[in-house]
C-alpha atoms as a PDB file:
ATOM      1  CA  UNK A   1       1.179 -47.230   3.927  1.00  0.00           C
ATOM      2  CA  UNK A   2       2.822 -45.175   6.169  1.00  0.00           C
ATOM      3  CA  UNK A   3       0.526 -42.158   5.834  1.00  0.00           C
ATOM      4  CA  UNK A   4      -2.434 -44.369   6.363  1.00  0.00           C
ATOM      5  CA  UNK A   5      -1.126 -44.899   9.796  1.00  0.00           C
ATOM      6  CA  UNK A   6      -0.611 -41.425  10.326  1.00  0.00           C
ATOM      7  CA  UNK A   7      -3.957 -40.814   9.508  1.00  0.00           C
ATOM      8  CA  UNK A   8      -4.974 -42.822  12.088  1.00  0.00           C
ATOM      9  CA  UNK A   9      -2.821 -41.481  14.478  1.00  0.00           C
ATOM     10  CA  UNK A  10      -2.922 -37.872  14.208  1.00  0.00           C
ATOM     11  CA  UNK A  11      -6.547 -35.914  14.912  1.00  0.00           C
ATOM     12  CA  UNK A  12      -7.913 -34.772  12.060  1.00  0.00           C
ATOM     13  CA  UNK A  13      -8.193 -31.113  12.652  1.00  0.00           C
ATOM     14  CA  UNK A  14      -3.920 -31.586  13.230  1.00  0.00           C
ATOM     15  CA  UNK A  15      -3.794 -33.205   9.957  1.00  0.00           C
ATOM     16  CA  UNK A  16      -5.962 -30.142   8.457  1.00  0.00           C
ATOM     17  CA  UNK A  17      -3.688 -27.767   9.836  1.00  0.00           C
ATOM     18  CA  UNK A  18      -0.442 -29.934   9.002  1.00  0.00           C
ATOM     19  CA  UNK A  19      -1.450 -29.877   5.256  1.00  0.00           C
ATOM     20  CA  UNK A  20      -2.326 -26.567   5.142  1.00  0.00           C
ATOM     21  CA  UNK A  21       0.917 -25.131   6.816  1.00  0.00           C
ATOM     22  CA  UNK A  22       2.921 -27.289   4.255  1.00  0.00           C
ATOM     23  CA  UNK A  23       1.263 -25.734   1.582  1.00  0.00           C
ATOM     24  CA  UNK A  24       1.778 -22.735   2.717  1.00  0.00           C
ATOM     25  CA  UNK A  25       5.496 -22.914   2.932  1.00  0.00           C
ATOM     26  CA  UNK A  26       5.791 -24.161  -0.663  1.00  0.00           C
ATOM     27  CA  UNK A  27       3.080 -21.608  -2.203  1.00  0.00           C
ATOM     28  CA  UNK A  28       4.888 -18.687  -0.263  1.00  0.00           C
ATOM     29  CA  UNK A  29       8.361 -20.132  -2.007  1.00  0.00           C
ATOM     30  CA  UNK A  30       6.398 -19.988  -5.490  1.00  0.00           C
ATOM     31  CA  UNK A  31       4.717 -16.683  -4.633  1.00  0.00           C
ATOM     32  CA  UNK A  32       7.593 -14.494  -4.274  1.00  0.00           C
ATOM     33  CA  UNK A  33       9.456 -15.997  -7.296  1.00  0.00           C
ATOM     34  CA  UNK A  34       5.789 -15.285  -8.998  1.00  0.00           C
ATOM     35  CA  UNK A  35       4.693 -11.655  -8.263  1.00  0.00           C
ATOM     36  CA  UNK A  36       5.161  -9.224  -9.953  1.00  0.00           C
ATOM     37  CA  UNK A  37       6.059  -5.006  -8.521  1.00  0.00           C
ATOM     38  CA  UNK A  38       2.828  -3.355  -7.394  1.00  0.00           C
ATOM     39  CA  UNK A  39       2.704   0.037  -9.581  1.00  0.00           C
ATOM     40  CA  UNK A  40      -0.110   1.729  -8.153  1.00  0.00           C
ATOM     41  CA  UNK A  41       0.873   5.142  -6.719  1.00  0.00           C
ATOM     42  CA  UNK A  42      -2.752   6.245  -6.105  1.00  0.00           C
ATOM     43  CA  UNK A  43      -5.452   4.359  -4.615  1.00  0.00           C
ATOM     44  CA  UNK A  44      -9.175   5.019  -4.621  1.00  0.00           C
ATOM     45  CA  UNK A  45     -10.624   1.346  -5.302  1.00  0.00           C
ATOM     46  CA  UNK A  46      -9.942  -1.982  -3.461  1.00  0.00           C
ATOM     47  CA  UNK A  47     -11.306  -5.290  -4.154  1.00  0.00           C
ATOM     48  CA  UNK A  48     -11.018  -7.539  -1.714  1.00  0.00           C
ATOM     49  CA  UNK A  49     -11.766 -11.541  -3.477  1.00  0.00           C
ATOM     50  CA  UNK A  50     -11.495 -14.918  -1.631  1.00  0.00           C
ATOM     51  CA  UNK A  51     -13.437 -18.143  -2.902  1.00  0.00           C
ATOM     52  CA  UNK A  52     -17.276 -17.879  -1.988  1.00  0.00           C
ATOM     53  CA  UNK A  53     -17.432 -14.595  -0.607  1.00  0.00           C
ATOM     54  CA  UNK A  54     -18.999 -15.020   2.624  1.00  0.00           C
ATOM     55  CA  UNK A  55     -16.050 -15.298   5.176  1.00  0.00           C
ATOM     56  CA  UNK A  56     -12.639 -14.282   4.418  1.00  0.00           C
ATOM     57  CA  UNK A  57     -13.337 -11.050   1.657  1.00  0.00           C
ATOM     58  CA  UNK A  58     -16.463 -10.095   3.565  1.00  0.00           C
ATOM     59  CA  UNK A  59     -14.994  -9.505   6.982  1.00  0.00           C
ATOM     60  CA  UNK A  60     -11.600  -7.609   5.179  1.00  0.00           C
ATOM     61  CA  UNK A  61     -14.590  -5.530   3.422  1.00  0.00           C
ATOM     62  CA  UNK A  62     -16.257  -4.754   6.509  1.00  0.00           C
ATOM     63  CA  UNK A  63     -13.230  -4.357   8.774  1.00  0.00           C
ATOM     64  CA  UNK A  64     -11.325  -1.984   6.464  1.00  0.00           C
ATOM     65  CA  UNK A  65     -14.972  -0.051   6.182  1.00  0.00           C
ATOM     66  CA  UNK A  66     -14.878   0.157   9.387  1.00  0.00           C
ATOM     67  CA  UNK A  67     -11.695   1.638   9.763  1.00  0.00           C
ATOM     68  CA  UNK A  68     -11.826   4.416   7.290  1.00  0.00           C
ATOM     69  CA  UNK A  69     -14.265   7.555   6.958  1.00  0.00           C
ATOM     70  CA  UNK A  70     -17.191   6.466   4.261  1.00  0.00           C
ATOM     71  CA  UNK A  71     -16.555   7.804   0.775  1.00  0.00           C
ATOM     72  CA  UNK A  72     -13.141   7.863   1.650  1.00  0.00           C
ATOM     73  CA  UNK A  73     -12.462   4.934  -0.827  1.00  0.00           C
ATOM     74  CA  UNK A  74     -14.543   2.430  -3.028  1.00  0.00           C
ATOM     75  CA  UNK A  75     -13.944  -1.091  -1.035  1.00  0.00           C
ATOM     76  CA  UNK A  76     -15.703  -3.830  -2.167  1.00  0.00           C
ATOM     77  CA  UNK A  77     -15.463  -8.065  -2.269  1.00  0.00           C
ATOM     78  CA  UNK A  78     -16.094 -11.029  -4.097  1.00  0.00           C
ATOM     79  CA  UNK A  79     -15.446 -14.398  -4.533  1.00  0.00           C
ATOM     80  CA  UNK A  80     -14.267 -16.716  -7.378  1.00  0.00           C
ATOM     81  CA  UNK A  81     -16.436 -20.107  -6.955  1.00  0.00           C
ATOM     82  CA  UNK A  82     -19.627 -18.215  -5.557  1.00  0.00           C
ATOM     83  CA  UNK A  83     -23.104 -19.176  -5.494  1.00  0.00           C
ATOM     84  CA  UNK A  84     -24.908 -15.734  -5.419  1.00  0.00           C
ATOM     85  CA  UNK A  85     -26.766 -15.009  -2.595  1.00  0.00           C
ATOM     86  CA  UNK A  86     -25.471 -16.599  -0.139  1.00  0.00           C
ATOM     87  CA  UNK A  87     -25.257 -15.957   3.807  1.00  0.00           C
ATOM     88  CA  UNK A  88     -22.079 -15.426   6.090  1.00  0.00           C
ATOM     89  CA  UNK A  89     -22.084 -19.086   7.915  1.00  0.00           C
ATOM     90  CA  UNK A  90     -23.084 -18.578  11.631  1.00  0.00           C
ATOM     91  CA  UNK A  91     -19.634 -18.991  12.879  1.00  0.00           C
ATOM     92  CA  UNK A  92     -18.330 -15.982  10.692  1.00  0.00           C
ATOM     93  CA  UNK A  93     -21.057 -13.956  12.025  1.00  0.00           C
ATOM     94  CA  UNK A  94     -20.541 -14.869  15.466  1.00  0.00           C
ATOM     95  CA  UNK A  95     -17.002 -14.066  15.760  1.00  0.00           C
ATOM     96  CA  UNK A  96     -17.422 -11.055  13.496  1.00  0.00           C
ATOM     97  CA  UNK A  97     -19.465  -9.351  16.331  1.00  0.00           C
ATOM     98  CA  UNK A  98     -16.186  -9.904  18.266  1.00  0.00           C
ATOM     99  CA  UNK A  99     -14.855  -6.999  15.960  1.00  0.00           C
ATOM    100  CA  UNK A 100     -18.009  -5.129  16.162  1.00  0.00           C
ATOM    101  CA  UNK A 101     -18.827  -6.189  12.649  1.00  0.00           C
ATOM    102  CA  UNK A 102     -22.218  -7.401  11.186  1.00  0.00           C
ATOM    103  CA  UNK A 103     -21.529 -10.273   9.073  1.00  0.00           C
ATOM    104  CA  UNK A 104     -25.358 -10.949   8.769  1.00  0.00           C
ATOM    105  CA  UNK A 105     -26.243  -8.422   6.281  1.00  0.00           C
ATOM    106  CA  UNK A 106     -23.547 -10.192   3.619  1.00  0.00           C
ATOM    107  CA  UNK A 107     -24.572 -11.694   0.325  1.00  0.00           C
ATOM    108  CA  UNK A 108     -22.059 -13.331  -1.547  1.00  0.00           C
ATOM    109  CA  UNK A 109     -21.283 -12.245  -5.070  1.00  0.00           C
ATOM    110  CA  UNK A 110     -18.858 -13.245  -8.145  1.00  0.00           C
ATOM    111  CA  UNK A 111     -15.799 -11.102  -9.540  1.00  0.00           C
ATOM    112  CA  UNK A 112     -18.193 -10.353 -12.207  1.00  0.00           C
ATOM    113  CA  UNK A 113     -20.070  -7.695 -10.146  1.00  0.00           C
ATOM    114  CA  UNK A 114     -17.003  -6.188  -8.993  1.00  0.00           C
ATOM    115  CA  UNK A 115     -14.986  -3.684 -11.926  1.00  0.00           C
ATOM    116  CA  UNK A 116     -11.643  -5.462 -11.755  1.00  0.00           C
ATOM    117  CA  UNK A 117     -10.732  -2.984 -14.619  1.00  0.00           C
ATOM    118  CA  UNK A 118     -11.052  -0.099 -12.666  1.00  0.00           C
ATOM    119  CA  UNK A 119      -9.512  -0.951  -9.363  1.00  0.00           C
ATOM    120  CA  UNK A 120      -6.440   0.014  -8.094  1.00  0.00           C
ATOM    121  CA  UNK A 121      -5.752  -3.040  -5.683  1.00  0.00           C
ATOM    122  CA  UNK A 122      -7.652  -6.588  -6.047  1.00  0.00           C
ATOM    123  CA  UNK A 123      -6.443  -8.643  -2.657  1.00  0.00           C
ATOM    124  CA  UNK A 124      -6.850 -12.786  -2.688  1.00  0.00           C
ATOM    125  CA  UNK A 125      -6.335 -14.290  -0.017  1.00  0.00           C
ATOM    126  CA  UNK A 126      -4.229 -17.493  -1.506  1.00  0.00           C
ATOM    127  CA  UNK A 127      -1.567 -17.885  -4.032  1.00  0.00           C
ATOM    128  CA  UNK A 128      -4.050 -20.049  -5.949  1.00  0.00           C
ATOM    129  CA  UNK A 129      -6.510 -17.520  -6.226  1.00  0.00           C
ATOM    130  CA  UNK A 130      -3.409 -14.499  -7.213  1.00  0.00           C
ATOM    131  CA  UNK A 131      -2.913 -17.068 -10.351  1.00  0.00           C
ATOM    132  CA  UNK A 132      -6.532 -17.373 -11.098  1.00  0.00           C
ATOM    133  CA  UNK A 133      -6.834 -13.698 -11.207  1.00  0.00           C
ATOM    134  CA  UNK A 134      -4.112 -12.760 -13.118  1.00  0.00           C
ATOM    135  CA  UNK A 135      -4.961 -15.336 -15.716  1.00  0.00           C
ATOM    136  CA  UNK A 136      -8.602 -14.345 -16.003  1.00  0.00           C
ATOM    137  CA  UNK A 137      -7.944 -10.112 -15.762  1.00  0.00           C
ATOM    138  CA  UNK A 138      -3.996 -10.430 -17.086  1.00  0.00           C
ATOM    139  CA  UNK A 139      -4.639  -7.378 -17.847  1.00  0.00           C
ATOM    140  CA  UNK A 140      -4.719  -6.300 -14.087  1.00  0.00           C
ATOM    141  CA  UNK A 141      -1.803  -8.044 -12.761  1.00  0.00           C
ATOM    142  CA  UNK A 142       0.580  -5.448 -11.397  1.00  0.00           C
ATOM    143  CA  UNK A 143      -2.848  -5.035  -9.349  1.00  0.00           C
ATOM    144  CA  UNK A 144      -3.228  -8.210  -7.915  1.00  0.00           C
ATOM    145  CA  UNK A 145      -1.132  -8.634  -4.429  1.00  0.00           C
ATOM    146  CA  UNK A 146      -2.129 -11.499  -1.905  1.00  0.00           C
ATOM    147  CA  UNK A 147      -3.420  -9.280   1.584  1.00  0.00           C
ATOM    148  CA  UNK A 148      -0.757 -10.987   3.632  1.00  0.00           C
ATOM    149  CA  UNK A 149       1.605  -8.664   1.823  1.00  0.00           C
ATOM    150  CA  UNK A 150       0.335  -6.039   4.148  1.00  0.00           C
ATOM    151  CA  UNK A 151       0.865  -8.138   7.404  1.00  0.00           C
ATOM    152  CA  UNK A 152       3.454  -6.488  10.067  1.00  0.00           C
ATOM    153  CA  UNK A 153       6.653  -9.227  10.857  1.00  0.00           C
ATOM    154  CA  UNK A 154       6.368 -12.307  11.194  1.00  0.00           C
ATOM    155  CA  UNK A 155       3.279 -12.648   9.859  1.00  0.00           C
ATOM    156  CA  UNK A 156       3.817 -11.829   6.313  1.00  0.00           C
ATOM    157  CA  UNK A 157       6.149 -14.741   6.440  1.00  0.00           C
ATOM    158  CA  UNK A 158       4.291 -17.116   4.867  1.00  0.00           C
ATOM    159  CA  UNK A 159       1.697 -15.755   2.233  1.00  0.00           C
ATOM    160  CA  UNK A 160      -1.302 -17.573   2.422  1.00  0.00           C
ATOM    161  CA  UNK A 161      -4.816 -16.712   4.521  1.00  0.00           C
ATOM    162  CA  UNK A 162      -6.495 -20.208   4.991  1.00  0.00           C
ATOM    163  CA  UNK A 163     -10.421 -20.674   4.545  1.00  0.00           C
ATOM    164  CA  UNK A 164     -12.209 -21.425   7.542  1.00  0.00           C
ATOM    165  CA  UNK A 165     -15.039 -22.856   6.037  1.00  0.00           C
ATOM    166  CA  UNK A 166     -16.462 -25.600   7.754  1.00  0.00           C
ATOM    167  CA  UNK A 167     -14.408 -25.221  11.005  1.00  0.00           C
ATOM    168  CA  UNK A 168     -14.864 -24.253  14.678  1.00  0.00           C
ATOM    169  CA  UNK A 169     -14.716 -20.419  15.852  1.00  0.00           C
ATOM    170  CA  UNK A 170     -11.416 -20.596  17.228  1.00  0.00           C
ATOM    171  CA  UNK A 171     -10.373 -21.152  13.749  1.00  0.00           C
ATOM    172  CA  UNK A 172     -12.590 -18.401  12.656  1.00  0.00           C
ATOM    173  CA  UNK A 173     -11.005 -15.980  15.238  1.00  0.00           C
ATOM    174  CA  UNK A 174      -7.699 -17.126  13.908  1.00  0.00           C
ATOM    175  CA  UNK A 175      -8.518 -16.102  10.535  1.00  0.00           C
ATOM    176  CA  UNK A 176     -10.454 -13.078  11.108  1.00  0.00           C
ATOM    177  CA  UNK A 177      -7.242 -11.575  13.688  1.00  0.00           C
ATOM    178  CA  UNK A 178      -5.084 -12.290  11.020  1.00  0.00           C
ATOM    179  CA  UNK A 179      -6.731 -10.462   8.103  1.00  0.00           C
ATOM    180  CA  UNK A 180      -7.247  -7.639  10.781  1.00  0.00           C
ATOM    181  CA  UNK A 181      -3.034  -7.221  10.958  1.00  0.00           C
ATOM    182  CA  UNK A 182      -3.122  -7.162   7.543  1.00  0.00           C
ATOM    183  CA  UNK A 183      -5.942  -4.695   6.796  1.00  0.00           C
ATOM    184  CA  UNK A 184      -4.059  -2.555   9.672  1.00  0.00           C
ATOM    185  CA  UNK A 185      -0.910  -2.998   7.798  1.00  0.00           C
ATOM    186  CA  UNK A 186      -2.979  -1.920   4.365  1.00  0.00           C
ATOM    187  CA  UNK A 187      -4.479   1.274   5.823  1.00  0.00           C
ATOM    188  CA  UNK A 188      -0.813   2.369   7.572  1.00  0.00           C
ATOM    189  CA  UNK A 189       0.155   2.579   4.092  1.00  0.00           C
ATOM    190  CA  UNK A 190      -2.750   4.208   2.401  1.00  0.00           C
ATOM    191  CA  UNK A 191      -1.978   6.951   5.277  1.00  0.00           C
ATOM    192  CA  UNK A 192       1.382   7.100   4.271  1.00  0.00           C
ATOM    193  CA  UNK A 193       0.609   7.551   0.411  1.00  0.00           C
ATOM    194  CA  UNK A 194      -1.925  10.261   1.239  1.00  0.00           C
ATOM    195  CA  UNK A 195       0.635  11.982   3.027  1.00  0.00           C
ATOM    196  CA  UNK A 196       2.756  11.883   0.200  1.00  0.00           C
ATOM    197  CA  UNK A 197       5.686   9.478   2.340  1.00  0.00           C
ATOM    198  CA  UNK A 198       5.316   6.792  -0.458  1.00  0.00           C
ATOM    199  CA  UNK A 199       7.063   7.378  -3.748  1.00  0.00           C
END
């Protein structure tokens, strides 16, 4: 009863983001009591994997690209509910260009055209889709760390980076800046492993 009147109250774009930052809180509680240590001390393969493919892994596939000589690493992304094929929704490509990234190019694909088996970090983008990965490659799981991991203080407080899907830009500038402090984050500590400061 009392959450019917809410819903009538509160916006629903609020009530989105109210939901989301709840689950959030309890999923980065259940995260870090989860994960297990990341073992990798070389790293020549990333996978970057978020649901469809065609906003959250593409741009942190991109961006990173962007960011690093070519050839320097394999860097690739997929998504675990994908329908091949598809296009980057206009929003994601608009707001992409803000980063000097093109978004339009992107076709989505499933984790079964990426090699989990021989990367060396696979990077979801929810604690939902860290459990789905390490139950369907358990095999892989001291490789699986959500990107958030890599985010500079505060924002690697809470451990989630929420879909945008369906949403305005401002909420696809949102997500697309944060995934950019992680990715930074990520390659400040690939240069620190190539210069041997990492044990």
């Amino acid at each position: 009863m009392k959450w019917n009147i809410l819903k009538r109250v509160i916006p629903k774009p609020l009530r989105r983001v109210l939901k989301q930052s709840l689950q959030n809180v309890r999923e980065t509680g259940q995260y870090s009591s989860a994960k297990g240590k990341y073992d990798c001390k070389s790293i020549s393969h990333i996978i970057f994997v978020c649901k469809g493919n065609i906003c959250r892994s593409a741009f942190a596939e991109y961006y990173l690209k962007s960011q690093l000589p070519e050839g320097v690493l394999k860097i690739e992304s997929c998504g675990l509910d994908v329908d091949q094929g598809l296009t980057s929704p206009p929003e994601a490509v608009c707001v992409a260009k803000e980063f000097s990234l093109d978004l339009e190019s992107n076709r989505s694909k499933g984790v079964e055209s990426c090699d989990m088996h021989s990367a060396d970090l696979i990077l979801p983008f929810e604690y939902r889709q860290y459990l789905l990965l390490i139950a369907l490659f358990p095999g892989e799981k001291t490789k699986v760390k959500l990107l958030r991991d890599f985010a500079p203080w505060p924002d690697r407080l809470l451990c989630n980076i929420n879909d945008p899907y369906g949403s305005d830009e401002n909420e696809f500038r949102r997500c697309f800046r944060q995934i950019q402090r992680a990715v930074e984050g990520l390659k400040s500590q690939l240069a620190r492993q190539e210069n041997g400061y990492d044990s």
